[in-house]
Protein backbone atom coordinates (compact mmCIF):
# COMPACT_ATOMS: atom_id res chain seq x y z
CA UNK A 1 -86.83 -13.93 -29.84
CA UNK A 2 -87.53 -10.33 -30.30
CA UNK A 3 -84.55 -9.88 -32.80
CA UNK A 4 -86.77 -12.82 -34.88
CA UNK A 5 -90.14 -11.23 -34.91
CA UNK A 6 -90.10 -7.51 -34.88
CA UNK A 7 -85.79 -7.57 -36.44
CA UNK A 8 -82.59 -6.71 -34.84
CA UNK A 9 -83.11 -2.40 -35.97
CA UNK A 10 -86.02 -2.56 -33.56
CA UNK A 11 -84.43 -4.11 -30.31
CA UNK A 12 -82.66 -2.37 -27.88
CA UNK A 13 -80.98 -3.36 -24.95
CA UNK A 14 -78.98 -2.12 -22.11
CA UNK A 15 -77.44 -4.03 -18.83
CA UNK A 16 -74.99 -2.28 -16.27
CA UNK A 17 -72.67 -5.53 -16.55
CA UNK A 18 -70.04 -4.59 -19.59
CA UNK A 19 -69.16 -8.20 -19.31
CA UNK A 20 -72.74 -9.41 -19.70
CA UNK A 21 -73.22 -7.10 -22.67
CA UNK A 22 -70.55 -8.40 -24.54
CA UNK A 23 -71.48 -12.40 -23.78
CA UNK A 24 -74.94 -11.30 -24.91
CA UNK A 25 -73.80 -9.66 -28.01
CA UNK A 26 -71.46 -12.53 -29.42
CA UNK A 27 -74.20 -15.13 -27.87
CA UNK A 28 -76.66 -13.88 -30.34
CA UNK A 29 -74.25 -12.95 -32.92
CA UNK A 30 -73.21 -16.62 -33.35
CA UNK A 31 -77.21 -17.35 -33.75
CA UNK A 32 -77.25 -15.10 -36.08
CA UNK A 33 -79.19 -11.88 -34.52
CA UNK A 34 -77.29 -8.54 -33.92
CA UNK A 35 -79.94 -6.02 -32.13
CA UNK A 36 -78.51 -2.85 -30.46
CA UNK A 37 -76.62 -3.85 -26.77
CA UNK A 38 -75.48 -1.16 -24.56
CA UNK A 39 -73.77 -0.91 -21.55
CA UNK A 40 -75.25 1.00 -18.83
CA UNK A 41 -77.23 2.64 -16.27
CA UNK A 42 -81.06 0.89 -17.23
CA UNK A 43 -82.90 3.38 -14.96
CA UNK A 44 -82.53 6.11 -17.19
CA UNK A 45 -83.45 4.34 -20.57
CA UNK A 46 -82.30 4.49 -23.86
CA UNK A 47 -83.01 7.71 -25.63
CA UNK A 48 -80.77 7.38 -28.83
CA UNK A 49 -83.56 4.98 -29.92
CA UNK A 50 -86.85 6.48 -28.49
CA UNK A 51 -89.70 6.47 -28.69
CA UNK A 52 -90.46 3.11 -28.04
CA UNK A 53 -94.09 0.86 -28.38
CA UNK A 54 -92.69 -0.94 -25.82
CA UNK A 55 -90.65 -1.31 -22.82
CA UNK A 56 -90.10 -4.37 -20.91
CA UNK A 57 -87.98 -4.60 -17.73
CA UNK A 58 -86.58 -7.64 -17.17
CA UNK A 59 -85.84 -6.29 -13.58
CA UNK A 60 -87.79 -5.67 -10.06
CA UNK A 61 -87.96 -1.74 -9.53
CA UNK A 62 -89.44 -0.35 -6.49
CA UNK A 63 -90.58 2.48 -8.41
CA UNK A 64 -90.89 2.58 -12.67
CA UNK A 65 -88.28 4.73 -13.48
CA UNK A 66 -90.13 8.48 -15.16
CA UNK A 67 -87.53 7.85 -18.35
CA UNK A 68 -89.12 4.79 -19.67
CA UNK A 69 -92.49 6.38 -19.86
CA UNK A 70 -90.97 9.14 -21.17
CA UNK A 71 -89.50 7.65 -23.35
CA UNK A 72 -92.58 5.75 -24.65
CA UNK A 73 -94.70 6.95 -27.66
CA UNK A 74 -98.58 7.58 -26.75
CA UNK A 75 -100.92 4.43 -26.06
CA UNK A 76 -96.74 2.72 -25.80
CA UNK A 77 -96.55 -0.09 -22.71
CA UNK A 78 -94.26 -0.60 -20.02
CA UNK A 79 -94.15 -4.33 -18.50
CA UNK A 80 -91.96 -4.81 -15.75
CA UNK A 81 -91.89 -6.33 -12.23
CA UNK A 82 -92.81 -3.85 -9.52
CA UNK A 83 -91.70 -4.82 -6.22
CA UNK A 84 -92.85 -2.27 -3.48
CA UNK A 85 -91.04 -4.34 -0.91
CA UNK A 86 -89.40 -8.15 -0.19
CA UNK A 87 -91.95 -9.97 -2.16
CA UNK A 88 -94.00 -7.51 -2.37
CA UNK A 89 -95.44 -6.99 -6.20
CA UNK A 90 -95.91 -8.59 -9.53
CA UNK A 91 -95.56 -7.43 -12.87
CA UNK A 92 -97.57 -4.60 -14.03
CA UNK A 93 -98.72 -3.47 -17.78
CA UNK A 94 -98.90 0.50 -17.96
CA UNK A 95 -99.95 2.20 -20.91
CA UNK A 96 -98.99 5.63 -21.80
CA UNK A 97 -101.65 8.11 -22.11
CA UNK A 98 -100.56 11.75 -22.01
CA UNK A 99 -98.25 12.32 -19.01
CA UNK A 100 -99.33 9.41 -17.34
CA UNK A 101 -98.95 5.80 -17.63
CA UNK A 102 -102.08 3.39 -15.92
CA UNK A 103 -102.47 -0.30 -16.00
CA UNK A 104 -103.35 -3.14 -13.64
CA UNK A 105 -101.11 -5.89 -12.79
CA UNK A 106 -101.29 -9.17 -14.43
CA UNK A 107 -102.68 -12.69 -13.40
CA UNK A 108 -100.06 -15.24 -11.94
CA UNK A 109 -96.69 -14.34 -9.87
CA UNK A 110 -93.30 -13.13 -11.30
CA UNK A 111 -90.06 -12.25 -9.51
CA UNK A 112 -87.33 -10.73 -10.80
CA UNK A 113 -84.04 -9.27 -9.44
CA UNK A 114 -83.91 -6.17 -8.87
CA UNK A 115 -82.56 -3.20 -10.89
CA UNK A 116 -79.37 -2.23 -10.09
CA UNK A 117 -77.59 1.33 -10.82
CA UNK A 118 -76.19 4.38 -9.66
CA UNK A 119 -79.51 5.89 -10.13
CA UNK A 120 -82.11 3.53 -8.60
CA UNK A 121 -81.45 4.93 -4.37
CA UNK A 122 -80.51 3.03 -1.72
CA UNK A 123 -83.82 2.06 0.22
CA UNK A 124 -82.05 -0.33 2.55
CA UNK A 125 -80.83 0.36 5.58
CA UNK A 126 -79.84 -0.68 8.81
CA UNK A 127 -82.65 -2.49 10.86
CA UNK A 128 -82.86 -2.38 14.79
CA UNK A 129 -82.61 -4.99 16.95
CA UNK A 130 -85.01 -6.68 18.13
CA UNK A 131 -85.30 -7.03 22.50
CA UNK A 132 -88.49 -8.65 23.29
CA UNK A 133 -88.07 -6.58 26.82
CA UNK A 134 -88.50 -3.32 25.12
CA UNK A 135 -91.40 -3.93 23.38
CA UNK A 136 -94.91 -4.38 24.10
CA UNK A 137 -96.46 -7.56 24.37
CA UNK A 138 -100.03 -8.17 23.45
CA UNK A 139 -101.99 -11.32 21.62
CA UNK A 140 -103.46 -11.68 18.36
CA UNK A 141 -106.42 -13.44 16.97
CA UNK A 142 -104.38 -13.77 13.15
CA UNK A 143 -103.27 -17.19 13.18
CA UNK A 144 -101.75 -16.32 9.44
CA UNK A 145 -98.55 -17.70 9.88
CA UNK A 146 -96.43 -16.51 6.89
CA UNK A 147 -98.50 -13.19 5.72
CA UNK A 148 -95.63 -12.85 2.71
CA UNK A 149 -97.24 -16.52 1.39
CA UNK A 150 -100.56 -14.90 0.58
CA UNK A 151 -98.88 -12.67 -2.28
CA UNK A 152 -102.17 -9.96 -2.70
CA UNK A 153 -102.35 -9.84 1.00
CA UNK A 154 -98.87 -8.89 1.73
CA UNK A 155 -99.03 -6.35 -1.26
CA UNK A 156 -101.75 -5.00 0.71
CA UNK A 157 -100.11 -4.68 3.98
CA UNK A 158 -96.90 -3.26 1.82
CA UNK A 159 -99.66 -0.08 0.46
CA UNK A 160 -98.88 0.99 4.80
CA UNK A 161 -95.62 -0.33 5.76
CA UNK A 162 -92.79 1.87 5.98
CA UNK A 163 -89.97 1.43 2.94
CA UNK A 164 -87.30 -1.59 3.82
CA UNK A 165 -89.78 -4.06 5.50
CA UNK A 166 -88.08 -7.48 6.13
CA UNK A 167 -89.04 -10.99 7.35
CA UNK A 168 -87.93 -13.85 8.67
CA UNK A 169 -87.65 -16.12 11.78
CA UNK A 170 -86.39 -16.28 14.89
CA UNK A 171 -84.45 -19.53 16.28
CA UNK A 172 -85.22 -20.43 19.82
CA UNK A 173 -81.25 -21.33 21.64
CA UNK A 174 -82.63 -24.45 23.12
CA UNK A 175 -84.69 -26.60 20.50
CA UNK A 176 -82.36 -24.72 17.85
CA UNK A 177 -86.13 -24.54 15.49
CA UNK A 178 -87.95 -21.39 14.74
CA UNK A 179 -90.43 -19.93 17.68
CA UNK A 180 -91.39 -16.56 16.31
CA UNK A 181 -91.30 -15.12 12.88
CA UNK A 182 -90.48 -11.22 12.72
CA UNK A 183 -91.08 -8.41 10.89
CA UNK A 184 -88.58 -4.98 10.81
CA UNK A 185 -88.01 -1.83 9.07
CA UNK A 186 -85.13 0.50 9.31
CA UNK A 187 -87.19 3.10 10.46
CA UNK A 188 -87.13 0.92 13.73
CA UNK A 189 -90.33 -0.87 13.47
CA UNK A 190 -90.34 -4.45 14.82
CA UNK A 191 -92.55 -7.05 15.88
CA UNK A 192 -92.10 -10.40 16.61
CA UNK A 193 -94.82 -13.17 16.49
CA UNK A 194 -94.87 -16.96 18.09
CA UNK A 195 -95.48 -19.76 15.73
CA UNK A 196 -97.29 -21.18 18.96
CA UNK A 197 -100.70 -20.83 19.32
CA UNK A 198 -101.92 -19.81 23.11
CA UNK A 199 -104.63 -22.48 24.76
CA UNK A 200 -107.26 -19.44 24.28
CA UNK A 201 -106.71 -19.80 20.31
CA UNK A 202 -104.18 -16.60 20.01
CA UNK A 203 -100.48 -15.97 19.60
CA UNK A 204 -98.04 -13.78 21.19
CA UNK A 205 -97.32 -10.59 19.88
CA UNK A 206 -93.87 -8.53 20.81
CA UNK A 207 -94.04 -4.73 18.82
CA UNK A 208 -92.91 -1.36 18.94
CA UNK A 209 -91.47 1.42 16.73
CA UNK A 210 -93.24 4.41 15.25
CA UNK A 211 -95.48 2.13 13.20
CA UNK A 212 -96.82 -1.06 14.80
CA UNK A 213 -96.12 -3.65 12.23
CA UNK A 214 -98.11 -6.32 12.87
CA UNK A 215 -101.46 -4.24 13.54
CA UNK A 216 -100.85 -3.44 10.05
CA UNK A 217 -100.91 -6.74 8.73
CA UNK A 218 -103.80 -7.69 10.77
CA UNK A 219 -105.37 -4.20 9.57
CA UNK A 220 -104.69 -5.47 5.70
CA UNK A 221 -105.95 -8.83 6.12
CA UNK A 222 -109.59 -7.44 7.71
CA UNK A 223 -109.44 -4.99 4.36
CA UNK A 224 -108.38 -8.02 2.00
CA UNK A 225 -111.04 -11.03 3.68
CA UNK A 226 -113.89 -7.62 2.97
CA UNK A 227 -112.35 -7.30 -0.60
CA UNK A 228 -113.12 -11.12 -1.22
CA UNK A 229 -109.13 -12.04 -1.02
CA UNK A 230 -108.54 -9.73 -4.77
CA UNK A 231 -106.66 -11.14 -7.31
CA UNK A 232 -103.70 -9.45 -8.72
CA UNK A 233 -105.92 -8.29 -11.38
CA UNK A 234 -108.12 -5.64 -9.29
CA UNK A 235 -104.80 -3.86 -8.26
CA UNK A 236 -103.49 -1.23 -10.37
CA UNK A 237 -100.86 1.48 -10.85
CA UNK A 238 -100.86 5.09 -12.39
CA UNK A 239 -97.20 6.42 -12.37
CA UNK A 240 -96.81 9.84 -13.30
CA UNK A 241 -93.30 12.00 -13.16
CA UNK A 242 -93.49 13.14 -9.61
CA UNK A 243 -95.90 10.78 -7.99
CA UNK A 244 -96.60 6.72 -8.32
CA UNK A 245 -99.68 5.56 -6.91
CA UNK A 246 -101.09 1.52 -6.78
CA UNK A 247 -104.62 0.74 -6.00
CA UNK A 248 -107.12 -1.34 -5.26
CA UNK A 249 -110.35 -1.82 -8.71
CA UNK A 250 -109.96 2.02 -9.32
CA UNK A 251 -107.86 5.15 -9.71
CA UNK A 252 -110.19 6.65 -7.07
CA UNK A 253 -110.87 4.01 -4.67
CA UNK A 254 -108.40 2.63 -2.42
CA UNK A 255 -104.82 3.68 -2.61
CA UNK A 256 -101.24 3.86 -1.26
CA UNK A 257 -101.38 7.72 -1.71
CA UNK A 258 -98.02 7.34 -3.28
CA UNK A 259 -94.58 5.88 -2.97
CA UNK A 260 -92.36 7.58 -1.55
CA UNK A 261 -89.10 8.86 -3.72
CA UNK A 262 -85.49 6.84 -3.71
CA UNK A 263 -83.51 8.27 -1.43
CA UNK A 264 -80.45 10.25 -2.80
C-alpha cells in the first residue's frame, strides 16, 4: 500500500527473519511493487536511506529505539506500539523536533508483537515463587478484578511497577477453577489476590517483595478515578537519546521519571 501511494524508491523495510524478507519481496514482486527489503536487526534502523518523514514500527518496543529518531528529518514522525509492560501501552505518534521526539498516544487499542533483535535487551527474567506463608496478608477495598482489562489504568500502574511485571491466575487443587489472580516481577515482587469477596465487602490480599504490587495498583486506580478514568489521548511520551519519559496531559505534570535502559 505504501509502494502504491508514495512509490517503491520511497519504502524501506527491514525484518530480522531472512526467510520472511524474501517471501515479502517475491509476494510483492508478483503484485507488481519492488520497494527496498532488508534483512536485519530493526532496532537500529535503516541509515542507507535516511532521513526519513516517517517511521512506522510494525512492532511493540518497550523503549523507541534513539536510531529511528535519529534517523528522522525535523518535524519527521515515528508511529509505533509502545508497550512498557504485558499489555501495558498503545501506539504512540512522536514528532521530531530538535533532539527530541514528543507526541501523545492515539485513541483506540493496538497490540503488536514485540521487536525482536540482538539489540533490543533482555528485560525478562526469572520470577519468584509465590508462598502465600511468606508473605503478608492484608485486605483490600479494590474489588477491580482484572486491573490489565482497564487498558489506561494498568498503563498507569505500569508508570511504578518494576520492569517484567506479569499476571495471571492461580488454580485452587480442589475445585481445579481460579481463586486468586497474581501479580510478579523478577525483581521478586508478588502478590496474590482472591477472586472472592470477604462478607465485610473486601478481598484477600497475599504481598511482599521490595515493591508491594498491589498497593500500587490500588495507588494508580485512586490517581486514575481523580484523573476522570483518562483516555489514551491525555498520555504522552517525549523520548530523547538518553532518557524516555510518558506522562499524564503534560510534559511537566505527571510522569514516570523515565524508563529505565535495556539491560545489556
Amino acid at each position: 500500500m505504501l509502494s502504491h501511494r508514495v512509490g517503491d524508491h520511497n519504502v524501506f523495510s527491514i525484518d530480522i527473519e531472512p526467510d520472511l524478507v524474501r517471501k515479502a519481496g517475491a509476494t510483492l514482486g508478483n503484485c507488481g511493487y519492488r520497494p527496498v527489503l532488508a534483512h536485519g536487526d530493526g532496532a537500529l534502523g535503516w541509515p542507507g536511506g535516511a532521513p526519513y518523514d516517517r517511521v512506522i514500527g510494525t512492532c511493540a518496543v518497550h523503549r523507541v529505539p534513539w536510531e529511528w529518531v535519529r534517523q528522522l528529518r525535523q518535524d519527521g514522525i515515528v508511529v509505533v506500539d509502545v508497550k512498557i509492560g504485558t499489555a501495558m501501552g498503545n501506539l504512540v505518534a512522536l514528532r521530531r523536533q530538535g533532539d527530541c521526539a514528543e507526541g501523545r498516544f492515539l485513541p483506540g487499542w493496538s497490540d503488536f508483537m514485540s521487536l525482536r533483535g540482538p539489540t533490543t535487551g533482555d528485560r525478562v527474567g526469572p520470577h519468584p515463587e509465590r508462598k502465600r506463608d511468606s508473605a503478608d496478608r492484608r485486605t483490600t477495598a479494590l474489588l477491580t478484578e482484572r486491573p490489565w482489562e482497564e487498558p489506561t489504568l494498568w498503563f498507569l500502574a505500569g508508570f511504578w511497577f518494576p520492569p517484567g511485571v506479569r499476571f495471571g491466575y492461580t488454580i485452587d487443587e480442589d475445585t481445579n477453577r481460579p481463586d486468586a489472580i497474581f501479580l510478579s516481577a523478577p525483581d521478586g515482587s508478588w502478590c496474590e489476590v482472591s477472586v472472592r469477596i470477604n462478607d465485610n465487602g473486601t478481598r484477600t490480599v497475599w504481598e511482599t517483595g521490595p515493591q508491594r504490587l498491589w498497593h500500587t495498583v490500588e495507588a494508580a486506580e485512586s490517581l486514575w478515578r481523580q484523573e476522570g478514568r483518562p483516555d489514551w489521548t491525555r498520555f504522552g511520551m517525549t523520548v530523547q537519546a538518553d532518557r524516555q519519559t510518558l506522562w499524564l496531559d503534560t510534559p511537566t505534570g505527571l510522569t514516570n521519571h523515565g524508563i529505565p535502559p535495556p539491560s545489556s
